[in-house]
N, C-alpha and C. Protein backbone atom coordinates (compact mmCIF):
# COMPACT_ATOMS: atom_id res chain seq x y z
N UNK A 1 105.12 111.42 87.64
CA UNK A 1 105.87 110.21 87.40
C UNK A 1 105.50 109.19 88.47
N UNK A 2 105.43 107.53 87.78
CA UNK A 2 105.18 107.11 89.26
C UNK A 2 105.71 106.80 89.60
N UNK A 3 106.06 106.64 91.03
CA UNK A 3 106.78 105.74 92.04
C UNK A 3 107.11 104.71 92.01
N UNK A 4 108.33 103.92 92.41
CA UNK A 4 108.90 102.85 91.53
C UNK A 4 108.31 101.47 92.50
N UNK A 5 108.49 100.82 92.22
CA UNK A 5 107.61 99.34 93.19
C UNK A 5 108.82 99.14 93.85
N UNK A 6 108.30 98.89 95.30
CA UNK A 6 109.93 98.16 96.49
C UNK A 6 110.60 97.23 96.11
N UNK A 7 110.05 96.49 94.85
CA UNK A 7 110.75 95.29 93.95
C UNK A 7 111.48 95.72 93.04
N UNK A 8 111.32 96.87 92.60
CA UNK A 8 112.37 97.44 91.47
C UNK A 8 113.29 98.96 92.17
N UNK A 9 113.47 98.67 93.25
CA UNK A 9 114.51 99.20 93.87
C UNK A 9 115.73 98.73 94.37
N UNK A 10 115.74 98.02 93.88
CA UNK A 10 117.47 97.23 94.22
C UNK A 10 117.80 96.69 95.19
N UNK A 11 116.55 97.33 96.36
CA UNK A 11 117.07 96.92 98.18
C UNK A 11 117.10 95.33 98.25
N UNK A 12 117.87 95.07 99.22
CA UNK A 12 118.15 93.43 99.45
C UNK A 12 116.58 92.57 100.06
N UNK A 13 116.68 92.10 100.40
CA UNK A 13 115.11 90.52 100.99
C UNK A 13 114.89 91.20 101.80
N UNK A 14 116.04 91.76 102.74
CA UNK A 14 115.69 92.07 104.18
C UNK A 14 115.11 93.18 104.40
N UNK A 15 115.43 94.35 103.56
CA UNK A 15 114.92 95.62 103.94
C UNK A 15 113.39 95.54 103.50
N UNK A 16 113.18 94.83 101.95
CA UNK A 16 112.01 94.66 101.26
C UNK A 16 110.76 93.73 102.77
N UNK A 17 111.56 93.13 103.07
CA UNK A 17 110.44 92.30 103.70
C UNK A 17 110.13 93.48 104.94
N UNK A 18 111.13 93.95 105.85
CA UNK A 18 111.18 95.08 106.87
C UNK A 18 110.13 96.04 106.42
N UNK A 19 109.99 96.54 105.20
CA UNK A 19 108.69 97.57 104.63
C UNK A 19 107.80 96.94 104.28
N UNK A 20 107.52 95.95 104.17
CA UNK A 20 106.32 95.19 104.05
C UNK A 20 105.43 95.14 105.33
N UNK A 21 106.38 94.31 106.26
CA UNK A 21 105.85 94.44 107.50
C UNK A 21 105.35 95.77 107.88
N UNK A 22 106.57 96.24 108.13
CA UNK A 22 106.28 97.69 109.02
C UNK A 22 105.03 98.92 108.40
N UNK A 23 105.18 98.53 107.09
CA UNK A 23 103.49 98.94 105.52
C UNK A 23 102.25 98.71 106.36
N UNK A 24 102.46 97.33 106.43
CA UNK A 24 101.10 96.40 107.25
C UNK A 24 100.44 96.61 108.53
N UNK A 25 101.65 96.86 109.43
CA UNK A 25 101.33 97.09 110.82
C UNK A 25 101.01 98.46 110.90
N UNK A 26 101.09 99.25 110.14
CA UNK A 26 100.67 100.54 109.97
C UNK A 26 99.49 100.75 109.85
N UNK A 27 99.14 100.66 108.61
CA UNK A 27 97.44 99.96 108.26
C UNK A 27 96.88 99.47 108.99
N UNK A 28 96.85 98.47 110.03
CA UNK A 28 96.33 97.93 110.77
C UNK A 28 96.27 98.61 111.98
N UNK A 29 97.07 99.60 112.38
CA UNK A 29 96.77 100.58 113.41
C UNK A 29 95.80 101.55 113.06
N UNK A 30 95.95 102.11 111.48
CA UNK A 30 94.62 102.87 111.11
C UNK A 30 93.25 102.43 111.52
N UNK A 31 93.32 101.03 111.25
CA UNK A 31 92.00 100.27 111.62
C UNK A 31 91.26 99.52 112.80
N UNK A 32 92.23 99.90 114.04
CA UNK A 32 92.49 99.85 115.08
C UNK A 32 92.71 98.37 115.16
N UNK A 33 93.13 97.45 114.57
CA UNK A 33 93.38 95.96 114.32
C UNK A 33 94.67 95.86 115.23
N UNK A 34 94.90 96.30 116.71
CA UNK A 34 96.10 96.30 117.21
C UNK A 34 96.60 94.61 117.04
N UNK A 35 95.96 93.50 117.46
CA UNK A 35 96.70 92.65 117.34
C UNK A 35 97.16 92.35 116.43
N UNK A 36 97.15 92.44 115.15
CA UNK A 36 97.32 92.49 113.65
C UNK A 36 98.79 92.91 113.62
N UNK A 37 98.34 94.56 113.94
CA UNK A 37 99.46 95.56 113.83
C UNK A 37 100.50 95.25 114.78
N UNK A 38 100.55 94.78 116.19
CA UNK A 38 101.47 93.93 116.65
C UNK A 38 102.23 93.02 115.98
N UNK A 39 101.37 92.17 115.42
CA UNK A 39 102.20 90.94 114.90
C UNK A 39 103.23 91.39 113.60
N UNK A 40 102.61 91.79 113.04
CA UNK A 40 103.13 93.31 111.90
C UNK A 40 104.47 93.69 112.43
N UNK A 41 104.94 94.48 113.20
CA UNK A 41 105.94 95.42 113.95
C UNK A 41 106.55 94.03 114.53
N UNK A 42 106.11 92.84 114.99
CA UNK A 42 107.42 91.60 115.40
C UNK A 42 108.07 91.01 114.53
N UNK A 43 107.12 91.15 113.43
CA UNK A 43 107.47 90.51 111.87
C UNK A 43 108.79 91.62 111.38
N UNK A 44 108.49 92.92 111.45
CA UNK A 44 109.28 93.64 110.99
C UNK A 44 110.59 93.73 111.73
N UNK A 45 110.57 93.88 113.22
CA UNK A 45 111.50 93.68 114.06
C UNK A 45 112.89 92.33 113.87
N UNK A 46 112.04 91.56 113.01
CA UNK A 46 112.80 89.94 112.67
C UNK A 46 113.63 90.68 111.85
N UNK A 47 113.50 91.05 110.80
CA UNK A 47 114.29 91.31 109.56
C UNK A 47 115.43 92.82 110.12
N UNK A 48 114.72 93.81 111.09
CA UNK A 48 115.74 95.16 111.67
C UNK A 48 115.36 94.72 113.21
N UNK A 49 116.18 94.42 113.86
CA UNK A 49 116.23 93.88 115.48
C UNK A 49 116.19 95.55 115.85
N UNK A 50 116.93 96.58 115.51
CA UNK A 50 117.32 97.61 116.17
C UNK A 50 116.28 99.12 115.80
N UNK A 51 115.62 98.64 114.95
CA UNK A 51 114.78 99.89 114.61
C UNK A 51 113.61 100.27 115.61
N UNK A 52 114.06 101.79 115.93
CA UNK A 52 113.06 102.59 117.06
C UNK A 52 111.97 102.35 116.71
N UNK A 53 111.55 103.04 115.68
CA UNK A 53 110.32 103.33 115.27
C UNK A 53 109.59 101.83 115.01
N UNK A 54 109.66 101.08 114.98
CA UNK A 54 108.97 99.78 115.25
C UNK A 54 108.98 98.90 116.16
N UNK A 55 109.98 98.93 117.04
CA UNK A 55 110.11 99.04 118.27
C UNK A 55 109.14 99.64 119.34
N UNK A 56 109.02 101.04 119.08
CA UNK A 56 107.79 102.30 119.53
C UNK A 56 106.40 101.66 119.26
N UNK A 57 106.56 101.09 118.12
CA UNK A 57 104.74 101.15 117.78
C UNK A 57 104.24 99.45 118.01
N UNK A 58 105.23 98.82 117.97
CA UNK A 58 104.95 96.93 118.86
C UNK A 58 105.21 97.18 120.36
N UNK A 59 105.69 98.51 120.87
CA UNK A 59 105.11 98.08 122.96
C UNK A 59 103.62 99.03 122.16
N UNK A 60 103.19 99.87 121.59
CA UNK A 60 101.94 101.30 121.72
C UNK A 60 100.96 99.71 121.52
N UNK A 61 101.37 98.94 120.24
CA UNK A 61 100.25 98.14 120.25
C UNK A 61 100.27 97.46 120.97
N UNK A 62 101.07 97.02 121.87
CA UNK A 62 101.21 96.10 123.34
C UNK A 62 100.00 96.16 124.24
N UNK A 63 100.59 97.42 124.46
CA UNK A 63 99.47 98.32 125.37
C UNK A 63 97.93 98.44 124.94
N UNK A 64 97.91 98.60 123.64
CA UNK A 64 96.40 98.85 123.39
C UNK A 64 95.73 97.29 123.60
N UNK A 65 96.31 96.28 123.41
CA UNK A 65 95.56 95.08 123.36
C UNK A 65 95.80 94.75 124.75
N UNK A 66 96.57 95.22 125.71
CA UNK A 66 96.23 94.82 126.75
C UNK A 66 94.95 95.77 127.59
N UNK A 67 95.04 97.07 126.84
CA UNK A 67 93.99 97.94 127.55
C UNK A 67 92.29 97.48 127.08
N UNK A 68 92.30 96.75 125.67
CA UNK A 68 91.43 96.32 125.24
C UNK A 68 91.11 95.25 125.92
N UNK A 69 91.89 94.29 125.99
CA UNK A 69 91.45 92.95 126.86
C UNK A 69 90.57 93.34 128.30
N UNK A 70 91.31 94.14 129.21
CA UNK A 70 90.44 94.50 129.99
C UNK A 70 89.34 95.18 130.43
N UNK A 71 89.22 95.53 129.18
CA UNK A 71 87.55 96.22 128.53
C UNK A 71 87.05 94.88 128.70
N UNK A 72 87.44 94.12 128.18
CA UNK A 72 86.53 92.90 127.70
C UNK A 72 86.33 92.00 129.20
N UNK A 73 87.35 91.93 129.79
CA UNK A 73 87.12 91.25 130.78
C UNK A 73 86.21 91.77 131.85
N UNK A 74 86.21 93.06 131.67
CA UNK A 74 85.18 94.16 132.63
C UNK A 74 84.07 93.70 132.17
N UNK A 75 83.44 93.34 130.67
CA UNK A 75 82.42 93.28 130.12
C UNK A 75 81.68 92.39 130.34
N UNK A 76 82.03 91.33 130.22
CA UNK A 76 82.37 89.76 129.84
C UNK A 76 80.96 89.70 131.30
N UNK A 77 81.48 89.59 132.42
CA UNK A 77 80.58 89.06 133.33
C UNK A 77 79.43 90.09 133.71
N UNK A 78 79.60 91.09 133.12
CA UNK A 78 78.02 91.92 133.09
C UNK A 78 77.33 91.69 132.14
N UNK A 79 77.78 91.61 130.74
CA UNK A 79 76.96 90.79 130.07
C UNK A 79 76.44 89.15 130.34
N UNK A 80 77.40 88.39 131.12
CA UNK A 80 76.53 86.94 131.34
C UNK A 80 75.79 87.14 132.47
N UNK A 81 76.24 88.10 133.38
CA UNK A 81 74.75 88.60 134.61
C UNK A 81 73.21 88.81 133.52
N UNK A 82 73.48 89.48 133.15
CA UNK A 82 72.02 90.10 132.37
C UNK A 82 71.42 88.86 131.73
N UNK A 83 72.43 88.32 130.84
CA UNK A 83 71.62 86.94 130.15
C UNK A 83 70.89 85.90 131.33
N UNK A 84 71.78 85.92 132.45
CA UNK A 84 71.28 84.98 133.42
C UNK A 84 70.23 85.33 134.05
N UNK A 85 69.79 86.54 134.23
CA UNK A 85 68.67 86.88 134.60
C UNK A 85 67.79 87.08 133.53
N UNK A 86 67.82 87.38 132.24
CA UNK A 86 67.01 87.05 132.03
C UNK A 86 66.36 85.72 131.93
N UNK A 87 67.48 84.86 132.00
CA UNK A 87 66.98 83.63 131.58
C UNK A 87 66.14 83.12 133.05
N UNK A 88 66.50 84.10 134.01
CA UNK A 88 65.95 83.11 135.37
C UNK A 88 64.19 84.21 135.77
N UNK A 89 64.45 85.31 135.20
CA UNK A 89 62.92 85.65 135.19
C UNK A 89 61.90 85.95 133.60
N UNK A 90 62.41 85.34 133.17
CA UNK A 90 61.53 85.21 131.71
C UNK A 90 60.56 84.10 132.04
């Protein structure tokens, strides 16, 4: 049998929109899209202020985009070293 659509379940705007979000930001953690999936879990947080479990997973993606950023910032000036040299002994 199939499963009924979140639109033909009777739930009110708020819960419907709350599983939408919290659907999304999920997915987007599969795909490691943390900032995505952040924005996802704040979106969801609007509609349930008090829910753990989205709560839990908007600081996890907190963290990953801040642990990512500083990948990048580590990166960032070893890659423009290299370009600069090459550009200064080519």
């Amino acid at each position: 049998m199939a499963e009924k659509s979140l639109y033909d379940q009777g739930l009110p705007h708020e819960e419907i929109m709350y599983r939408e979000h919290y659907q999304r930001g999920q997915d987007f953690c599969k795909i490691e899209l943390f900032r995505s999936a952040r924005e996802e879990f704040r979106a969801a947080l609007h509609y349930k202020p008090g829910d753990e479990a989205a709560k839990k997973l908007f600081e996890e993606c907190k963290l990953q985009v801040k642990s990512d950023a500083k990948k990048v910032y580590l990166l960032v000036p070893i890659v423009l070293a290299i370009i600069a040299a090459i550009i200064i002994f080519a």
